[in-house]
C-alpha atoms as a PDB file:
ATOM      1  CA  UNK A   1      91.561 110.112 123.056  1.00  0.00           C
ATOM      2  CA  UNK A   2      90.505 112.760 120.572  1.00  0.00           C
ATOM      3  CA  UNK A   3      93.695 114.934 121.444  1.00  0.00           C
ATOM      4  CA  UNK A   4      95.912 111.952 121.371  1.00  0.00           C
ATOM      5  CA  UNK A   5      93.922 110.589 117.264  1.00  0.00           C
ATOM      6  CA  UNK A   6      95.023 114.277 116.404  1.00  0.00           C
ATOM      7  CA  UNK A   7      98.686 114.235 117.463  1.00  0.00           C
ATOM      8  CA  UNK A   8      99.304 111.145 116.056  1.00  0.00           C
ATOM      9  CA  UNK A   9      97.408 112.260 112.332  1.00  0.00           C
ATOM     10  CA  UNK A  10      99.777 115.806 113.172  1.00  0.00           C
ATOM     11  CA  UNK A  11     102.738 113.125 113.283  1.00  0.00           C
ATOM     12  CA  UNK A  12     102.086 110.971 110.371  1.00  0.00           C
ATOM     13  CA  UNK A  13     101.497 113.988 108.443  1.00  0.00           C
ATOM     14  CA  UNK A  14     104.983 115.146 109.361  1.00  0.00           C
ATOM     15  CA  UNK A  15     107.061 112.237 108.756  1.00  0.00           C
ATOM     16  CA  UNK A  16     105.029 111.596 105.249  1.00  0.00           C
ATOM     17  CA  UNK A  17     107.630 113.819 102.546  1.00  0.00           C
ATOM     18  CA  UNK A  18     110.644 113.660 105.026  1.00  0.00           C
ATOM     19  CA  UNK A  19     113.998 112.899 103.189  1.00  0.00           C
ATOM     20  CA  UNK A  20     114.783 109.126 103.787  1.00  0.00           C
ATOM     21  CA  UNK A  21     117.595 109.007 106.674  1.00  0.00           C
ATOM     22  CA  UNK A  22     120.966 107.320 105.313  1.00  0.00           C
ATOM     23  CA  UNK A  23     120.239 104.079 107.440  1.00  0.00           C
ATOM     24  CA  UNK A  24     117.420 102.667 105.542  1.00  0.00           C
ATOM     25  CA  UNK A  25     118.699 103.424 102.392  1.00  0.00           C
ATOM     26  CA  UNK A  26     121.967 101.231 103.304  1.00  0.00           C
ATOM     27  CA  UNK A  27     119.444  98.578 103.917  1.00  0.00           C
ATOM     28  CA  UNK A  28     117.562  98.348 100.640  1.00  0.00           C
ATOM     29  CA  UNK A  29     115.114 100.940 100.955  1.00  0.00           C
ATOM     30  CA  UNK A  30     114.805 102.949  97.474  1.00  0.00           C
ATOM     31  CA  UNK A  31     112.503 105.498  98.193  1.00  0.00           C
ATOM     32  CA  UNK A  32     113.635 109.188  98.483  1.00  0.00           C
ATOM     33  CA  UNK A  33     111.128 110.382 100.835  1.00  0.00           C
ATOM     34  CA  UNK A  34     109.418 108.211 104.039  1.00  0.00           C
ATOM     35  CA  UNK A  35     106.345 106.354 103.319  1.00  0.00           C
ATOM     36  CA  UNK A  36     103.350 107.614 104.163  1.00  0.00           C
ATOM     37  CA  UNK A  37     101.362 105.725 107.072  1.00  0.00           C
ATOM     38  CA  UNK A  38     104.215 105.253 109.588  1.00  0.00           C
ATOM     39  CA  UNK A  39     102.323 106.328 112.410  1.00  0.00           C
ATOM     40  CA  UNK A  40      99.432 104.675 111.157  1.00  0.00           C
ATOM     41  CA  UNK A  41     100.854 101.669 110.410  1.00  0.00           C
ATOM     42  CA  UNK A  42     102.068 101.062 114.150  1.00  0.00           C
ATOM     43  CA  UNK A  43      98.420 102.252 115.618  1.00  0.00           C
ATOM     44  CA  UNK A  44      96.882  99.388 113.790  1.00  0.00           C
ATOM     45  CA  UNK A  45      99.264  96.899 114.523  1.00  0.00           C
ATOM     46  CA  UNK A  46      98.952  98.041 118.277  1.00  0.00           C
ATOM     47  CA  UNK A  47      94.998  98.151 118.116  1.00  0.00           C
ATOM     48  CA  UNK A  48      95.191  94.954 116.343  1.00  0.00           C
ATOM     49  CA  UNK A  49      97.022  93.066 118.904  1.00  0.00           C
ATOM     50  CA  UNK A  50      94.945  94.015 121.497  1.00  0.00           C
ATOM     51  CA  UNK A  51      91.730  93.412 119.913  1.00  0.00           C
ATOM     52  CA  UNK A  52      92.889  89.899 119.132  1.00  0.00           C
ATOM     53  CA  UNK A  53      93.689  89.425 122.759  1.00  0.00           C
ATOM     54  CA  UNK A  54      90.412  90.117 123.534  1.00  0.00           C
ATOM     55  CA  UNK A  55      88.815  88.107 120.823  1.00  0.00           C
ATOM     56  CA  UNK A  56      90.906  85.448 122.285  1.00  0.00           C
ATOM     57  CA  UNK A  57      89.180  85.795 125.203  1.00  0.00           C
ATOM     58  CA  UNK A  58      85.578  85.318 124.068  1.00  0.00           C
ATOM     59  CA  UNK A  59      86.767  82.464 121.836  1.00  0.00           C
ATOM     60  CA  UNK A  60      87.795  80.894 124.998  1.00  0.00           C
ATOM     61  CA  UNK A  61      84.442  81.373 127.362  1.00  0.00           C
ATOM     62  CA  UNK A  62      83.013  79.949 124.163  1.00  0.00           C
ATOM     63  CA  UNK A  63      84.946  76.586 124.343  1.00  0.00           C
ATOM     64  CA  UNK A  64      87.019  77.549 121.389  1.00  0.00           C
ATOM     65  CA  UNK A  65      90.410  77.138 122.857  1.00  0.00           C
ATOM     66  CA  UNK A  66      92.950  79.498 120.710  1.00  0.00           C
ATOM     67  CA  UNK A  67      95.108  81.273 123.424  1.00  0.00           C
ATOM     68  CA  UNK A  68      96.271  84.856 123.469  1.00  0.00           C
ATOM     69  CA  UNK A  69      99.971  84.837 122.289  1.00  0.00           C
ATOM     70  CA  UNK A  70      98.841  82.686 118.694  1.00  0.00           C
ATOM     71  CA  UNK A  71      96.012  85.369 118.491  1.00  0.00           C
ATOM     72  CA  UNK A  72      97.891  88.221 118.743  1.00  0.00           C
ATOM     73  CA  UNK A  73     100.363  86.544 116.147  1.00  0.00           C
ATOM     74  CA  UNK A  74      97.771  85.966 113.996  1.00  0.00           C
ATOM     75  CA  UNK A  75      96.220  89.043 113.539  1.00  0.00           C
ATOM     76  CA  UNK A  76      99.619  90.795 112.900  1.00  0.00           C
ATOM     77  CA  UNK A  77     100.173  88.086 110.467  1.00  0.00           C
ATOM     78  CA  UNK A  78      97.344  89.397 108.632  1.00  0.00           C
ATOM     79  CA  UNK A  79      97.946  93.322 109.116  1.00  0.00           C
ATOM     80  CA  UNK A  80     101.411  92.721 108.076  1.00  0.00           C
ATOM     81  CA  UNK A  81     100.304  90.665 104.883  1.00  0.00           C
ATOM     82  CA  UNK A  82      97.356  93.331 103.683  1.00  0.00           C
ATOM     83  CA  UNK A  83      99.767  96.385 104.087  1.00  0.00           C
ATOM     84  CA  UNK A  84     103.596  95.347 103.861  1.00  0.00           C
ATOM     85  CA  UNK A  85     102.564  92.883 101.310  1.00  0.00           C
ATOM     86  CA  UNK A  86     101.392  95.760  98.876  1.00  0.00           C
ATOM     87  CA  UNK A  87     104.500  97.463  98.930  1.00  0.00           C
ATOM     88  CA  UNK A  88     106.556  97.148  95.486  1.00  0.00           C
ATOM     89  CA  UNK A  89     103.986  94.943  94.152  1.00  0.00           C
ATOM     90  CA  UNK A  90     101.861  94.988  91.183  1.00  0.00           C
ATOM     91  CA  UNK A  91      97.962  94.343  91.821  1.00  0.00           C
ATOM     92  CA  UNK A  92      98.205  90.341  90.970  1.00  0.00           C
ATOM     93  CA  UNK A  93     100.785  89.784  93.439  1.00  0.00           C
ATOM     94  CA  UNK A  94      99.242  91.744  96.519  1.00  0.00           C
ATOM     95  CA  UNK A  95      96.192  89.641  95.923  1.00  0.00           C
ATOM     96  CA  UNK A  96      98.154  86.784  95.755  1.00  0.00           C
ATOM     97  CA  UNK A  97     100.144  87.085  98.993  1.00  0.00           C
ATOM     98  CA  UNK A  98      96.672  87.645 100.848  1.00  0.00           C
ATOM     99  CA  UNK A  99      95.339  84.699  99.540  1.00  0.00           C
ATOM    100  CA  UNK A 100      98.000  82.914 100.074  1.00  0.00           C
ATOM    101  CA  UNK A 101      98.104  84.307 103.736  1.00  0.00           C
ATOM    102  CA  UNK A 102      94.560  83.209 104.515  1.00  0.00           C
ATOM    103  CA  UNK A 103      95.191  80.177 103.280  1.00  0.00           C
ATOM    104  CA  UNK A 104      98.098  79.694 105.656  1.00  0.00           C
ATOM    105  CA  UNK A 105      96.300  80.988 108.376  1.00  0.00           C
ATOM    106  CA  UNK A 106      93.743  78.336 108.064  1.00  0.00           C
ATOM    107  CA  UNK A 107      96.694  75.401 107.336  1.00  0.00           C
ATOM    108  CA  UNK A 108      98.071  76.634 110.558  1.00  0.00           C
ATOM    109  CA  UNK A 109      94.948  76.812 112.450  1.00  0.00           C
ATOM    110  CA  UNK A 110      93.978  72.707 111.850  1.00  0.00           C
ATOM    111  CA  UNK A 111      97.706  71.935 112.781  1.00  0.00           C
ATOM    112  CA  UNK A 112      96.896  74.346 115.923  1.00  0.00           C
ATOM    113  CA  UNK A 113      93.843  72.977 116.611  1.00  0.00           C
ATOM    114  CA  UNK A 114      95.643  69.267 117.047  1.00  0.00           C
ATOM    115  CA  UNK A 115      98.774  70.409 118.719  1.00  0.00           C
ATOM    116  CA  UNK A 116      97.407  67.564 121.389  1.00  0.00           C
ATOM    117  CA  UNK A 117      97.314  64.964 119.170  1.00  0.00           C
ATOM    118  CA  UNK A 118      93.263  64.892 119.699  1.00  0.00           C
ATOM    119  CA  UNK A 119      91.076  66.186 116.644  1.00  0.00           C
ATOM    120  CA  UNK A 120      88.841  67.590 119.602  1.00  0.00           C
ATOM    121  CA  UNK A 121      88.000  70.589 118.385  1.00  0.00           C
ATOM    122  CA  UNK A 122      89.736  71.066 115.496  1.00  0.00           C
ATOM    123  CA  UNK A 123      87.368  72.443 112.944  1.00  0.00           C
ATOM    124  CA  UNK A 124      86.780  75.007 116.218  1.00  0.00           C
ATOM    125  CA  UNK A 125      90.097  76.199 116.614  1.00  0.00           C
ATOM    126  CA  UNK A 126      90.828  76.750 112.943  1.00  0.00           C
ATOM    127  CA  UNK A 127      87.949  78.448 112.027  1.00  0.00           C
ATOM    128  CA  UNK A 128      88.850  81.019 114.967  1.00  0.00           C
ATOM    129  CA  UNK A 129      92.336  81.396 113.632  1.00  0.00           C
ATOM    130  CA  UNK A 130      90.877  82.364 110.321  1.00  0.00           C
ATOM    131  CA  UNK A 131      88.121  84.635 112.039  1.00  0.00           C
ATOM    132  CA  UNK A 132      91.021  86.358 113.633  1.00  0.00           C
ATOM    133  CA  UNK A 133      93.434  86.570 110.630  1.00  0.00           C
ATOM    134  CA  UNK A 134      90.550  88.525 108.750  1.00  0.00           C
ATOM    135  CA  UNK A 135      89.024  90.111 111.820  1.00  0.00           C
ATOM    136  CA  UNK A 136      91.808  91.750 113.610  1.00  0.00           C
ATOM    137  CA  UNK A 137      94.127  91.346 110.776  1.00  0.00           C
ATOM    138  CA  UNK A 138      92.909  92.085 107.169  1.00  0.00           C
ATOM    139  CA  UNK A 139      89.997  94.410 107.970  1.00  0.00           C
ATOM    140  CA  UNK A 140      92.126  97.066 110.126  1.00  0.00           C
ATOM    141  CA  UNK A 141      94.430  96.786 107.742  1.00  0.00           C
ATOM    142  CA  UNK A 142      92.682  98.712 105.105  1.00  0.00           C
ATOM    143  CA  UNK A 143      92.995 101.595 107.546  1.00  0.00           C
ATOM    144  CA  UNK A 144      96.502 101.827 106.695  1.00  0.00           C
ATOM    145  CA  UNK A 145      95.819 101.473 102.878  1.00  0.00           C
ATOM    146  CA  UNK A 146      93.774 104.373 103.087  1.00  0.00           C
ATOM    147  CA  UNK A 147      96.023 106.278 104.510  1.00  0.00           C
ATOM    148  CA  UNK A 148      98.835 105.282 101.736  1.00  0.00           C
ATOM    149  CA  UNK A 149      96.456 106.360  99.271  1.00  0.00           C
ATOM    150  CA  UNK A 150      94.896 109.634 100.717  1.00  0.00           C
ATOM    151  CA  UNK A 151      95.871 112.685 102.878  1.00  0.00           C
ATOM    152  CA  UNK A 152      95.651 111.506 106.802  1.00  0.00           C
ATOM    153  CA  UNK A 153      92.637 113.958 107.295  1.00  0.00           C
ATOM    154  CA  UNK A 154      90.608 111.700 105.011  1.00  0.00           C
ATOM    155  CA  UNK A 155      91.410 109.172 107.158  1.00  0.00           C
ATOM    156  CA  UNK A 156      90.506 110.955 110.011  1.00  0.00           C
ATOM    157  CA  UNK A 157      87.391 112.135 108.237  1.00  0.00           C
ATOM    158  CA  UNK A 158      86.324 108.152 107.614  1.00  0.00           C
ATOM    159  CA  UNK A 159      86.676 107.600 111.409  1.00  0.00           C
ATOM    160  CA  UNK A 160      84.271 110.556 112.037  1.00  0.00           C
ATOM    161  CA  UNK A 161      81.979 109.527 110.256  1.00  0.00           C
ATOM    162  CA  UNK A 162      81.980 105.782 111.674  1.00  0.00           C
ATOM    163  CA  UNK A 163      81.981 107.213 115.316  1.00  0.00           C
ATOM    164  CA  UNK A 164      79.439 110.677 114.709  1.00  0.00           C
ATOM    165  CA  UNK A 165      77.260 107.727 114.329  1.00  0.00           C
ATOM    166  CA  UNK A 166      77.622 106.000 117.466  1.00  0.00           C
ATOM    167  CA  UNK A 167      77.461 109.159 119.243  1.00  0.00           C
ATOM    168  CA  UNK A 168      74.216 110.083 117.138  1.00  0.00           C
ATOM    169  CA  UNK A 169      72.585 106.959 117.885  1.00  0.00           C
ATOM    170  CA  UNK A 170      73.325 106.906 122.002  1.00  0.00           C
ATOM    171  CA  UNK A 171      71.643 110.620 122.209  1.00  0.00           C
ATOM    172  CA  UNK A 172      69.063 110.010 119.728  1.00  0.00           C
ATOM    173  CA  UNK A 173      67.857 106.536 120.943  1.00  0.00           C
ATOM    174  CA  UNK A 174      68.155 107.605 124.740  1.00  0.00           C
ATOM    175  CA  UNK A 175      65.772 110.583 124.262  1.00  0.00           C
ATOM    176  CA  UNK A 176      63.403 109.127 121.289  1.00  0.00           C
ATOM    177  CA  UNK A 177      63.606 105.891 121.158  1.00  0.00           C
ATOM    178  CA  UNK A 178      61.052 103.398 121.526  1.00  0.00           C
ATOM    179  CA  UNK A 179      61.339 100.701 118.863  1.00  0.00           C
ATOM    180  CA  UNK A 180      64.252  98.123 119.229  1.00  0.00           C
ATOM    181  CA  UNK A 181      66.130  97.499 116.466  1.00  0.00           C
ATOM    182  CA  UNK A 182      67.291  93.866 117.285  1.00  0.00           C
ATOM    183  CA  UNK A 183      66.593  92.730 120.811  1.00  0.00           C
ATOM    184  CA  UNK A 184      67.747  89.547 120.976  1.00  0.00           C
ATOM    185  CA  UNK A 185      71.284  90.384 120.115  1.00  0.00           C
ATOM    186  CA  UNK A 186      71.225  94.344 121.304  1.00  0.00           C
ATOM    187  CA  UNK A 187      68.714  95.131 123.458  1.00  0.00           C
ATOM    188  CA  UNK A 188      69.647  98.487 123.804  1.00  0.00           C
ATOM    189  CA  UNK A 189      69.969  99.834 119.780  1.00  0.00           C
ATOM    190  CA  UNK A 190      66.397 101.086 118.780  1.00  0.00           C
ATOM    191  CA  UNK A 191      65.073 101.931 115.424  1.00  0.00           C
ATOM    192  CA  UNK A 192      65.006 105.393 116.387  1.00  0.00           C
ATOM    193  CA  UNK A 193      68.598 105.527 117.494  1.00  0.00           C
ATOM    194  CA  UNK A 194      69.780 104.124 114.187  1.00  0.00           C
ATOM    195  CA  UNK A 195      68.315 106.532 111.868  1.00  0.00           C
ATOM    196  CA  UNK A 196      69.345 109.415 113.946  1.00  0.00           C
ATOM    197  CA  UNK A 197      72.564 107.926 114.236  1.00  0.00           C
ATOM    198  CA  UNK A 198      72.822 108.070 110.274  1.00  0.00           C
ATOM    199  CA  UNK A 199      71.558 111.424 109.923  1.00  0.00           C
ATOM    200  CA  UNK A 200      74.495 112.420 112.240  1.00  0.00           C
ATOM    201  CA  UNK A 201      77.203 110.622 110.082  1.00  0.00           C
ATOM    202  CA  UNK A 202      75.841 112.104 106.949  1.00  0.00           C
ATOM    203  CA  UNK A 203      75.734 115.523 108.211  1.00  0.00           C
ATOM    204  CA  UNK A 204      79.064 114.980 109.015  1.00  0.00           C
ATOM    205  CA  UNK A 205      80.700 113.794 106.045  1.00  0.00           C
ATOM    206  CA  UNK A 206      79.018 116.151 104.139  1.00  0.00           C
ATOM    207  CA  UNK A 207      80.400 118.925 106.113  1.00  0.00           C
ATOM    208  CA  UNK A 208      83.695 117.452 106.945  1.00  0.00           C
ATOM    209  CA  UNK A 209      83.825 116.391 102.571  1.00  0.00           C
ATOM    210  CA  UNK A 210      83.054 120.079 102.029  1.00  0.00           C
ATOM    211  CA  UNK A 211      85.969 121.491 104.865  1.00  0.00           C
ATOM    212  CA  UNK A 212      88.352 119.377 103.724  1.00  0.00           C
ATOM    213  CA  UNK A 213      88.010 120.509  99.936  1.00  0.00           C
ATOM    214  CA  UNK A 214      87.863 123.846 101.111  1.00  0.00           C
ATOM    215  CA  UNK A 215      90.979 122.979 102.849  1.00  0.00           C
ATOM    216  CA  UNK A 216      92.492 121.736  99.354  1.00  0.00           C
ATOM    217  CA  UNK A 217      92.693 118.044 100.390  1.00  0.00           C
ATOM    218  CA  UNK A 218      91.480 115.939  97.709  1.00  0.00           C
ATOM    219  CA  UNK A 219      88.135 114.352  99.280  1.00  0.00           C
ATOM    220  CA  UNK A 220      84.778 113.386  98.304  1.00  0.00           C
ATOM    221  CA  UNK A 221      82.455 116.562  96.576  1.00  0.00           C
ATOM    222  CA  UNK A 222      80.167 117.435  99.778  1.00  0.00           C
ATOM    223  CA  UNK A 223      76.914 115.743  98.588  1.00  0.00           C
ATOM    224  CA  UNK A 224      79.111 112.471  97.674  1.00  0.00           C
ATOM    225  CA  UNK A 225      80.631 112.763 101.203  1.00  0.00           C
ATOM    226  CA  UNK A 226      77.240 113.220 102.642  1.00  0.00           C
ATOM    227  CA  UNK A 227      75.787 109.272 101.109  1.00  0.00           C
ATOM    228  CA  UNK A 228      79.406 107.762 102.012  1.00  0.00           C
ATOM    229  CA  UNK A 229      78.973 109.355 105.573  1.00  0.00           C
ATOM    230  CA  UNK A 230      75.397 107.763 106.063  1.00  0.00           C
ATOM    231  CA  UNK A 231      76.595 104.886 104.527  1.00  0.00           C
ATOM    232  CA  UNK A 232      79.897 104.170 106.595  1.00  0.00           C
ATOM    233  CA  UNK A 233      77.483 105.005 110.090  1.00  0.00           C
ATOM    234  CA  UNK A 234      75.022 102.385 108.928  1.00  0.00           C
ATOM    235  CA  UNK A 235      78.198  99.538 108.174  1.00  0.00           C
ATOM    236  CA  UNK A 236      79.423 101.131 111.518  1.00  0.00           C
ATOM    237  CA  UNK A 237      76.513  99.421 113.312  1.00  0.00           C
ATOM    238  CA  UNK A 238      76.603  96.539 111.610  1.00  0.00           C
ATOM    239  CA  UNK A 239      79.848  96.005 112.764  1.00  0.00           C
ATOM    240  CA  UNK A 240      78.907  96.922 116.448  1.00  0.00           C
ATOM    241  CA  UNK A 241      76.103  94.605 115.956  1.00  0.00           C
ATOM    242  CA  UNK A 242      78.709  91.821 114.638  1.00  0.00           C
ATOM    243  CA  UNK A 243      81.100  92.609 118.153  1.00  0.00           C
ATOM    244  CA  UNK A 244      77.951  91.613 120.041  1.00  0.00           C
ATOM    245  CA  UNK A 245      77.036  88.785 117.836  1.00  0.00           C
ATOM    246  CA  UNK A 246      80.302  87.019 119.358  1.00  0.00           C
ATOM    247  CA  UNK A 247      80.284  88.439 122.879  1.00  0.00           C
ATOM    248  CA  UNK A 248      76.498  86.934 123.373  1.00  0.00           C
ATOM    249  CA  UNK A 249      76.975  83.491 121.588  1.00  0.00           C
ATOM    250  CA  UNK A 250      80.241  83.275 123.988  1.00  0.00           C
ATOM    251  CA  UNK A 251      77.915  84.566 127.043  1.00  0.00           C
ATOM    252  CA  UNK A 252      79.903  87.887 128.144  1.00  0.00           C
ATOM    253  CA  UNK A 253      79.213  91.189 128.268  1.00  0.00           C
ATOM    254  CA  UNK A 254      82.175  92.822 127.915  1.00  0.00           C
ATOM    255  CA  UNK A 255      85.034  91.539 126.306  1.00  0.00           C
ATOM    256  CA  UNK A 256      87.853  93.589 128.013  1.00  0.00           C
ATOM    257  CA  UNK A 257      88.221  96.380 130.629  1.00  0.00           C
ATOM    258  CA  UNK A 258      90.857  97.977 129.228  1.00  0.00           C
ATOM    259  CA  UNK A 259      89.596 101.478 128.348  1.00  0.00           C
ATOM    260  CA  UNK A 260      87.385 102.941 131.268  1.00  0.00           C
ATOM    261  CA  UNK A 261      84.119 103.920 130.099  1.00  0.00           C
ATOM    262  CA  UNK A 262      84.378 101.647 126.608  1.00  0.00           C
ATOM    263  CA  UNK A 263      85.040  98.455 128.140  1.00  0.00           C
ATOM    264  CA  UNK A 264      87.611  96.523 125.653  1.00  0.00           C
ATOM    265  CA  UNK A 265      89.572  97.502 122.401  1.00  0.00           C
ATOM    266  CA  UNK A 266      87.388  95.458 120.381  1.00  0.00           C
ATOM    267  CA  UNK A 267      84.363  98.071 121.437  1.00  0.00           C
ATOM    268  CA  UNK A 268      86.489 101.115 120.340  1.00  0.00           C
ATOM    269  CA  UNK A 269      87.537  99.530 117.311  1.00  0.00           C
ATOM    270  CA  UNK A 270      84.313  97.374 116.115  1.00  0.00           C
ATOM    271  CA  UNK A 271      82.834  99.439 113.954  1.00  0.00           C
ATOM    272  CA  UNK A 272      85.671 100.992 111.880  1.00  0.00           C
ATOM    273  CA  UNK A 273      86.981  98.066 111.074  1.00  0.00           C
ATOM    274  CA  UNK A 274      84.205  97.069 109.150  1.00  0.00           C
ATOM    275  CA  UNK A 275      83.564 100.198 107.336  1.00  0.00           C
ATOM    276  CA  UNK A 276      87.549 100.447 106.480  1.00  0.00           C
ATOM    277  CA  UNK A 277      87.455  98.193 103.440  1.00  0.00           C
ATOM    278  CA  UNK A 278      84.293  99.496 102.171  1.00  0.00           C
ATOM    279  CA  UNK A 279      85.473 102.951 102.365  1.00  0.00           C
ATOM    280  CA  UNK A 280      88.939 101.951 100.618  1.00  0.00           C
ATOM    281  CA  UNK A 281      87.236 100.618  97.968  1.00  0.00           C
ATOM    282  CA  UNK A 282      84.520 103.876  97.500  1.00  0.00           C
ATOM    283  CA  UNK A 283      87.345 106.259  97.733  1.00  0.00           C
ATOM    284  CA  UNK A 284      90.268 104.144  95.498  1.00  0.00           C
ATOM    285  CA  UNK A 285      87.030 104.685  93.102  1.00  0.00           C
ATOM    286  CA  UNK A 286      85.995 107.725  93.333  1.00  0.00           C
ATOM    287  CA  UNK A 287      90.138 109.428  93.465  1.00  0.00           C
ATOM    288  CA  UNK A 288      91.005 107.110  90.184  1.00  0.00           C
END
């Protein structure tokens, strides 16, 4: 997976500055070169829809009937409006056609939830369509406007840091720990596994801050990178923590089986997408 997240950033990279072929042009689009975030853009809308199929899923052990094909839909929906609804725009007019895209989400979620003609439910069903309009929708999709805003490597970098955490944590709690962290929602996270888990990602950014600088890619100075590295494994974690949240209200362990020795997308991709919009927001801040 590792090889696979590196020849896809190797591809993005390649395609970003590439002379815009004659067929879009003919079809309205101005710019001279591609836009950056191509190959991006289509991971997240792939990751997307299969998290929401999944989230679908433990809606649906949960009594919350919202099937898989509106799910899927729905999350696009909202990937689509947080990163093609950017594009051309001035600030006041992105944020309105989120706004305006969570509010339809919801509108469409009550008239969902009484497709039947029964208000059964209702308040259920729409809240979940929301849930996954923001979840699998808006949140992932700040992946992609980091990645219109920086070089792919600080992209790349982010993701590090999010998942040098988890890998911190699994070693560190499975040799030292002894104090659980929360264990009536994750009986397995420990105290211990958390802070080495955070030691991990800081190390991390602040060495991957510092190669990438050295590498003349405009990132984070190393001691900055260091604190946003800590801080992106700790929201990492939360964001685990919020995966499990749903899976044990809903009474399942796992909610897919679709990558062997993971489980589902929505474990590869729970913690990232909580960090993403943090981390857009740090480094929009820190590059203006």
């Amino acid at each position: 997976m590792i090889l696979l997240l590196g020849l896809a950033a190797w591809l993005d990279q390649w395609l970003d500055g590439l002379a815009t072929p004659g067929w879009l042009a003919g079809i309205g689009f101005s710019g001279e070169t591609l836009p950056p975030a191509i190959v991006v853009g289509a991971l997240v809308f792939l990751v997307a829809g299969a998290g929401a199929r999944e989230v679908a899923r433990i809606f649906r052990a949960k009594g919350v009937l919202v099937w898989t094909r509106p799910a899927v839909v729905t999350a696009l929906a909202g990937v689509a409006v947080t990163t093609l609804g950017s594009v051309g725009t001035e600030p006041v007019e992105s944020l309105g056609i989120v706004a305006f895209g969570v509010m339809g989400a919801y509108t469409l979620g009550l008239i969902y939830g009484i497709r039947d003609r029964s208000t059964d439910g209702a308040i259920a069903v729409a809240s979940g369509v929301l849930t996954l309009f923001v979840y699998m929708g808006v949140m992932p999709g700040f992946l992609v406007l980091i990645r219109r805003e920086h070089d792919i490597w600080v992209l790349i970098w982010v993701l590090a840091c999010v998942k040098s955490c988890d890998i911190g944590a699994y070693f560190t709690g499975t040799t030292m720990g002894k104090h659980k962290l929360i264990p009536w929602l994750s009986p397995g996270k420990t105290w211990e596994g958390l802070a080495g888990g955070m030691v991990t990602a800081g190390l991390i950014g602040g060495l991957g801050s510092w190669w990438l600088a050295s590498a003349g890619v405009n990132a984070p100075p190393p001691l900055a990178g260091a604190a946003m590295g800590v801080l992106f494994g700790g929201l990492g974690q939360a964001g685990d923590l919020a995966a499990s949240l749903l899976k044990r209200d809903a009474g399942i362990k796992d909610a897919g089986t679709a990558l062997p020795g993971f489980g589902g997308v929505l474990d590869l991709i729970d913690s990232p997408v909580f960090v993403a919009p943090i981390a857009f927001w740090l480094l929009h801040s820190i590059s203006g």
